[in-house]
PDB file of N, CA and C in Angstrom:
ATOM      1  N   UNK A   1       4.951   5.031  -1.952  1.00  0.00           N
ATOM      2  CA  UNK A   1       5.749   4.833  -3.119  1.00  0.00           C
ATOM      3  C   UNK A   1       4.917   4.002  -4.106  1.00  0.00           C
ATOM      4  N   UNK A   2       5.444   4.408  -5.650  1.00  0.00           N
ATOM      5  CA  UNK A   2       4.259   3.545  -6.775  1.00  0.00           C
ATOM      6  C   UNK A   2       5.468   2.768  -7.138  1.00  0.00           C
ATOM      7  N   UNK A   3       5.047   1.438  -7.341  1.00  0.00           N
ATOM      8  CA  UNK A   3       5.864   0.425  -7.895  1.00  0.00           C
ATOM      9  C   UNK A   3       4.926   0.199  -9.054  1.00  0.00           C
ATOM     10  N   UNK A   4       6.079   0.135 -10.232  1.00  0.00           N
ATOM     11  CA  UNK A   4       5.971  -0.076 -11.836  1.00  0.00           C
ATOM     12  C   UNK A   4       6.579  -1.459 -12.612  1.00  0.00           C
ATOM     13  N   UNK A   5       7.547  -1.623 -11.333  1.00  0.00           N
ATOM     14  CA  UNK A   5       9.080  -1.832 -12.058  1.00  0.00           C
ATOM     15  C   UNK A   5       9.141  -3.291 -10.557  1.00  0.00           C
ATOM     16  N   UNK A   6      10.224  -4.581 -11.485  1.00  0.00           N
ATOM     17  CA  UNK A   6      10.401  -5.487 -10.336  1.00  0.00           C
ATOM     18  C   UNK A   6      11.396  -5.924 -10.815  1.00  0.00           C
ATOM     19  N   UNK A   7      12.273  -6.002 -10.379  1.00  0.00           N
ATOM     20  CA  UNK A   7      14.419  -6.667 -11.060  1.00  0.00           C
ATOM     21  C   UNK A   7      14.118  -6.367 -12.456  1.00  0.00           C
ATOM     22  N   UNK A   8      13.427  -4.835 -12.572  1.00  0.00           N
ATOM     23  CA  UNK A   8      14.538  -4.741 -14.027  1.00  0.00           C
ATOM     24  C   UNK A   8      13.435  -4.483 -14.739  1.00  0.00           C
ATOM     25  N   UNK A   9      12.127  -5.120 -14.767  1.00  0.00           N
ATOM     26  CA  UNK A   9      11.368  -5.641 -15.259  1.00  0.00           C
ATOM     27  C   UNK A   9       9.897  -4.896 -15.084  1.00  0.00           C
ATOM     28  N   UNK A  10       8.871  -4.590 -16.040  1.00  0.00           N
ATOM     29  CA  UNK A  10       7.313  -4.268 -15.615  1.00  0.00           C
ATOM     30  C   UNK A  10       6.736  -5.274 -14.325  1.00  0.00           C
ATOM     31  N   UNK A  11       6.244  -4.315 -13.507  1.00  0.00           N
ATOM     32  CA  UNK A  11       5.819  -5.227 -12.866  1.00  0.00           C
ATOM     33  C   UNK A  11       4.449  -6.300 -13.296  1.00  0.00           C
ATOM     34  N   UNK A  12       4.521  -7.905 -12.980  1.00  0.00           N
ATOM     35  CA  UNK A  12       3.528  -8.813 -13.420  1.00  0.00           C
ATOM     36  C   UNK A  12       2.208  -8.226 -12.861  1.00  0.00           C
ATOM     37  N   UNK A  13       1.132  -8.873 -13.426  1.00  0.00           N
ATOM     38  CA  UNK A  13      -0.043  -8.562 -12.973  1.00  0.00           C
ATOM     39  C   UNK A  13      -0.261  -9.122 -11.555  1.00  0.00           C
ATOM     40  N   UNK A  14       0.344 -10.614 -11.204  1.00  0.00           N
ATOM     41  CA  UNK A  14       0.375 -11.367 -10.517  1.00  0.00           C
ATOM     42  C   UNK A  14       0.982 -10.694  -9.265  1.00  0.00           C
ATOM     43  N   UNK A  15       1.870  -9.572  -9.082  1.00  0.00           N
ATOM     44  CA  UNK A  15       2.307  -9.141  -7.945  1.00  0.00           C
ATOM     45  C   UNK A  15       1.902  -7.314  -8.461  1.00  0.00           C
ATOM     46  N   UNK A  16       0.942  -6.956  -8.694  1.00  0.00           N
ATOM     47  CA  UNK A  16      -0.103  -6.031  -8.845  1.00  0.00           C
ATOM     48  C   UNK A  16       0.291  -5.187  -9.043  1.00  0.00           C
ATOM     49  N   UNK A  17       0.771  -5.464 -10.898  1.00  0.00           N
ATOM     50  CA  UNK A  17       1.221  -4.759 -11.773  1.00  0.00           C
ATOM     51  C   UNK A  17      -0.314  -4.168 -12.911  1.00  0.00           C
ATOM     52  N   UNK A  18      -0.289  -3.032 -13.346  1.00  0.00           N
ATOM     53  CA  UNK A  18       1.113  -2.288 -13.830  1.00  0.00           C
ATOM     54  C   UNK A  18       1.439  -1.300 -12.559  1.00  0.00           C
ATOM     55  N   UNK A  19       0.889  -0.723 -11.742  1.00  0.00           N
ATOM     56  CA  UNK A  19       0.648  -0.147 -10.365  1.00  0.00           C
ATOM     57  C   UNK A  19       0.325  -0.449  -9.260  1.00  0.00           C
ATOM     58  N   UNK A  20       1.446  -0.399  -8.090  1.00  0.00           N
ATOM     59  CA  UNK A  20       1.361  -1.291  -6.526  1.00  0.00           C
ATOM     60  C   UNK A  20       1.743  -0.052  -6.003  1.00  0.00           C
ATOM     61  N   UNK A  21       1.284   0.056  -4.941  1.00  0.00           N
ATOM     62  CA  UNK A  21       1.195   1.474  -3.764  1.00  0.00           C
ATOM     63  C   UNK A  21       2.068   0.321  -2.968  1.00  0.00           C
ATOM     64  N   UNK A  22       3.526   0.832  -2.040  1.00  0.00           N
ATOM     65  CA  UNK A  22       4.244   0.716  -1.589  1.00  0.00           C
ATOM     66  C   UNK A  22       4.583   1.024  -0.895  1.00  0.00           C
ATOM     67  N   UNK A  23       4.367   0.773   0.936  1.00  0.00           N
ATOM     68  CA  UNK A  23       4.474   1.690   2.081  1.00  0.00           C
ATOM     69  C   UNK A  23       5.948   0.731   2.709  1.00  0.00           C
ATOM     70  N   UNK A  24       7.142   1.621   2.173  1.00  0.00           N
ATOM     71  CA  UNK A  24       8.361   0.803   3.091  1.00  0.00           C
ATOM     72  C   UNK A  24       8.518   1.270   4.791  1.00  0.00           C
ATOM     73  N   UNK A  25       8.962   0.019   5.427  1.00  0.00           N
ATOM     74  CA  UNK A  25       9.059   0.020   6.907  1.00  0.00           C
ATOM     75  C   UNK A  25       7.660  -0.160   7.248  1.00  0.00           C
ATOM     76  N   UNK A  26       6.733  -0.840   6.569  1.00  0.00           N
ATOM     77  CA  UNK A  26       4.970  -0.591   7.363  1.00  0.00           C
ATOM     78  C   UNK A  26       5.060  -1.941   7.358  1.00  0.00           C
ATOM     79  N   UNK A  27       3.609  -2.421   8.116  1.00  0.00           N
ATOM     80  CA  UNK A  27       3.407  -3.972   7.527  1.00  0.00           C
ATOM     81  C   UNK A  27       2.820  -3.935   6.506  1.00  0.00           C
ATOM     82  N   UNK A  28       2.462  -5.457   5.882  1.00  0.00           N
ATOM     83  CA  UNK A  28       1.702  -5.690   4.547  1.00  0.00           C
ATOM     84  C   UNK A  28       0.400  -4.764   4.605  1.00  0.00           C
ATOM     85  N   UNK A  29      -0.316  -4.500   5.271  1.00  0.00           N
ATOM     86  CA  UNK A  29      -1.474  -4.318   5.070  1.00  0.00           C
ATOM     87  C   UNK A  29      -2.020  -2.752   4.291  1.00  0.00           C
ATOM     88  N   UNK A  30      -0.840  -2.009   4.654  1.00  0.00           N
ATOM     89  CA  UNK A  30      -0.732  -0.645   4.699  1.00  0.00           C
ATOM     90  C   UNK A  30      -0.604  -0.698   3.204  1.00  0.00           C
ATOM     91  N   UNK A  31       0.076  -1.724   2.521  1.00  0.00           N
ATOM     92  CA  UNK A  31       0.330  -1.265   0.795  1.00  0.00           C
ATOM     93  C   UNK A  31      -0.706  -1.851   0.163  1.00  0.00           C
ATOM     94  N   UNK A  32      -1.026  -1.600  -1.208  1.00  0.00           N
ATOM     95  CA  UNK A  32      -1.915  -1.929  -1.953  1.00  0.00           C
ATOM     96  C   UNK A  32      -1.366  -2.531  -2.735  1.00  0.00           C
ATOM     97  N   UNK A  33      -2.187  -3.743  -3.245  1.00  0.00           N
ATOM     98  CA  UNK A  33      -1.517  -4.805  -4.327  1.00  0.00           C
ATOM     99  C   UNK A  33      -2.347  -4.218  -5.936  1.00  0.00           C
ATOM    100  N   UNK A  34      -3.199  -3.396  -5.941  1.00  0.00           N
ATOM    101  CA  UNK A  34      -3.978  -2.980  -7.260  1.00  0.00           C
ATOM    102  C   UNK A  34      -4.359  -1.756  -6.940  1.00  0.00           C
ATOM    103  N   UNK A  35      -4.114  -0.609  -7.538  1.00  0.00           N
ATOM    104  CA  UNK A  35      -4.173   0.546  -7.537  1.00  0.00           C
ATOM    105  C   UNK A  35      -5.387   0.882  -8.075  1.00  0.00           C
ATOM    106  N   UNK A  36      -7.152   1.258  -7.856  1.00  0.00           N
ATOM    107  CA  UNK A  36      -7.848   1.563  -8.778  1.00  0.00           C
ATOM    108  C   UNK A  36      -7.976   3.270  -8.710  1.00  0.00           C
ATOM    109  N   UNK A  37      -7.722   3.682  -7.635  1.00  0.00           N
ATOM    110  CA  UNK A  37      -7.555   5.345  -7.576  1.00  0.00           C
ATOM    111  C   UNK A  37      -6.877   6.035  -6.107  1.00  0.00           C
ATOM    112  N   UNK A  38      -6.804   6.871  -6.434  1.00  0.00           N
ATOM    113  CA  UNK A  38      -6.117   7.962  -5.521  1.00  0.00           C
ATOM    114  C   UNK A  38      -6.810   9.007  -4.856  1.00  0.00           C
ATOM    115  N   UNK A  39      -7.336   9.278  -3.800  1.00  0.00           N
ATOM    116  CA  UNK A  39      -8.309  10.259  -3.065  1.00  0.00           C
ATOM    117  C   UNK A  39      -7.231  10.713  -1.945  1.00  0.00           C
ATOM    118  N   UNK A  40      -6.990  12.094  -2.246  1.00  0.00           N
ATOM    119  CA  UNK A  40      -6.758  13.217  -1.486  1.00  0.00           C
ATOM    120  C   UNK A  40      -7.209  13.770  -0.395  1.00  0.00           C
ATOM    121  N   UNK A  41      -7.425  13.492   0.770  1.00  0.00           N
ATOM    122  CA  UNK A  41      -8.065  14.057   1.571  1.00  0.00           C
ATOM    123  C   UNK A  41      -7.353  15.181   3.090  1.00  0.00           C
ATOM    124  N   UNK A  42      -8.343  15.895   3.733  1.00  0.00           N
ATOM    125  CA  UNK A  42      -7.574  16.832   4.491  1.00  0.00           C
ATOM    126  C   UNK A  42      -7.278  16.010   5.968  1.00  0.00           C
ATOM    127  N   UNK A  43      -8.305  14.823   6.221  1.00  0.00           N
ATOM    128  CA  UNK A  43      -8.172  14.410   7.485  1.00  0.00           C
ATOM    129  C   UNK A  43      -7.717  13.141   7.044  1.00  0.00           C
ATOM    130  N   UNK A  44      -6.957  12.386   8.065  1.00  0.00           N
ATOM    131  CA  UNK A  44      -6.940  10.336   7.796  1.00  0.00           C
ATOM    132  C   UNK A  44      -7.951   9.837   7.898  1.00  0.00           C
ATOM    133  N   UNK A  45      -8.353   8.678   6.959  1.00  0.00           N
ATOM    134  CA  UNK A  45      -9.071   8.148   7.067  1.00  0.00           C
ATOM    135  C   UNK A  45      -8.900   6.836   7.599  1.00  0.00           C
ATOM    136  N   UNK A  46      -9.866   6.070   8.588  1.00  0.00           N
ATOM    137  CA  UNK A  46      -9.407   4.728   8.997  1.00  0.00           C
ATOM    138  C   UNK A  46     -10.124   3.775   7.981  1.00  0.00           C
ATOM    139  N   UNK A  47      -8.772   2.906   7.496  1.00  0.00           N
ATOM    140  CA  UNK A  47      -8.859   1.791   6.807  1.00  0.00           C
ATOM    141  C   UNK A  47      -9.527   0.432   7.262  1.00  0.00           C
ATOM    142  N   UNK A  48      -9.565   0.088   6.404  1.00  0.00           N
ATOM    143  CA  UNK A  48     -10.408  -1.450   6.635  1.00  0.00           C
ATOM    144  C   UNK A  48      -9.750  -2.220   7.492  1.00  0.00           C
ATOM    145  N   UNK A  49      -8.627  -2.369   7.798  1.00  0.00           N
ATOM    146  CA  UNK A  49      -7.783  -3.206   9.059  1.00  0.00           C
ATOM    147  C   UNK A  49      -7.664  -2.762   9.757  1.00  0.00           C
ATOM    148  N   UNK A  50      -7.897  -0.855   9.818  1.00  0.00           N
ATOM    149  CA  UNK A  50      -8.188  -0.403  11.627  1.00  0.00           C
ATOM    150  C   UNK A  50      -8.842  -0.239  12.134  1.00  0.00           C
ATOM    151  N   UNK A  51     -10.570  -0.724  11.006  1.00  0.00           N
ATOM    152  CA  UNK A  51     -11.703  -1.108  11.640  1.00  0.00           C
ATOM    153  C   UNK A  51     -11.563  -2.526  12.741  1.00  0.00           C
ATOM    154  N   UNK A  52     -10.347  -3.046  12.760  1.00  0.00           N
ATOM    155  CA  UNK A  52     -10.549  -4.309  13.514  1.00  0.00           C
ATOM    156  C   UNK A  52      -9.229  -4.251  14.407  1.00  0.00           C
ATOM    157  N   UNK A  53      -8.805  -3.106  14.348  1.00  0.00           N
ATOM    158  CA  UNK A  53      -7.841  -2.803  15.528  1.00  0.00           C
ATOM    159  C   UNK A  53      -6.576  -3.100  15.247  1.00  0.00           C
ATOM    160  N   UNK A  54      -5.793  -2.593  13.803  1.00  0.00           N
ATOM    161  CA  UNK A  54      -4.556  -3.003  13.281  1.00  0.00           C
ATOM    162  C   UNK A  54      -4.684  -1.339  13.671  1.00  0.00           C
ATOM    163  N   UNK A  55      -2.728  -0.723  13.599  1.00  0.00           N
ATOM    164  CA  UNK A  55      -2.713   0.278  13.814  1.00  0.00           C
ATOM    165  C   UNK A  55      -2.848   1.099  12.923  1.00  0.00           C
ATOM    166  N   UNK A  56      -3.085   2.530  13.254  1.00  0.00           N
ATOM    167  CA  UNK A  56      -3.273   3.136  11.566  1.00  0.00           C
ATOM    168  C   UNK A  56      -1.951   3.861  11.443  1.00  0.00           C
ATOM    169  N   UNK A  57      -1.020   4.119  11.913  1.00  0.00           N
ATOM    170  CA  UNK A  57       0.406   3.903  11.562  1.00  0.00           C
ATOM    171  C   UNK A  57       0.713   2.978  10.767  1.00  0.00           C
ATOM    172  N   UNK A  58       0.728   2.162  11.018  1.00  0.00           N
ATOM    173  CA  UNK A  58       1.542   0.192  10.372  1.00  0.00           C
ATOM    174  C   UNK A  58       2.894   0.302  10.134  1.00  0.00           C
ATOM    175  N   UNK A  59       3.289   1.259  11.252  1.00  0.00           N
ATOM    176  CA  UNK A  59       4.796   0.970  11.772  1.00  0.00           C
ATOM    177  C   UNK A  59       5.154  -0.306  11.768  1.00  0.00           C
ATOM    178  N   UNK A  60       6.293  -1.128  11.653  1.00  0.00           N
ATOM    179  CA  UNK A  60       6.941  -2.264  11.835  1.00  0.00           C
ATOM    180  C   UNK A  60       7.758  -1.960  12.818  1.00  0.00           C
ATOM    181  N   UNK A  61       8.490  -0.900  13.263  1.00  0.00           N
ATOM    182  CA  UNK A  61       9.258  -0.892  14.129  1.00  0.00           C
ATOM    183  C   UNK A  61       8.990   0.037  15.189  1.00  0.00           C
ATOM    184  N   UNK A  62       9.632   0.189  16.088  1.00  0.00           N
ATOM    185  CA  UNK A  62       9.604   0.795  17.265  1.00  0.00           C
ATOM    186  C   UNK A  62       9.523   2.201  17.423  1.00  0.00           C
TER     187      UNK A  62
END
């Protein structure tokens, strides 16, 4: 999900406005606080926190 918008409001730069990538039910790590682009790809790619053994799900729940 792209977050624009915060109570109403543009989102601040300070909580990584004008565009925040928004993964609900994941942990923090999974969303992006600054959006610089978007890459499409056919396979997953492992992220920088599942180089160190976070899951690449980032389920929060069960």
């Amino acid at each position: 999900m792209l977050a624009y918008m915060m109570y109403d409001e543009p989102l601040p730069l300070e909580n990584g406005g004008p565009l925040r990538l928004v993964m609900p039910r994941m942990f923090g790590y999974k969303s992006v606080k600054w959006v610089n682009k978007i890459t499409i790809t056919k396979t997953q790619e492992i992220g920088y926190w599942e180089k160190f053994g976070y899951k690449v799900d980032g389920v929060s729940y069960p």
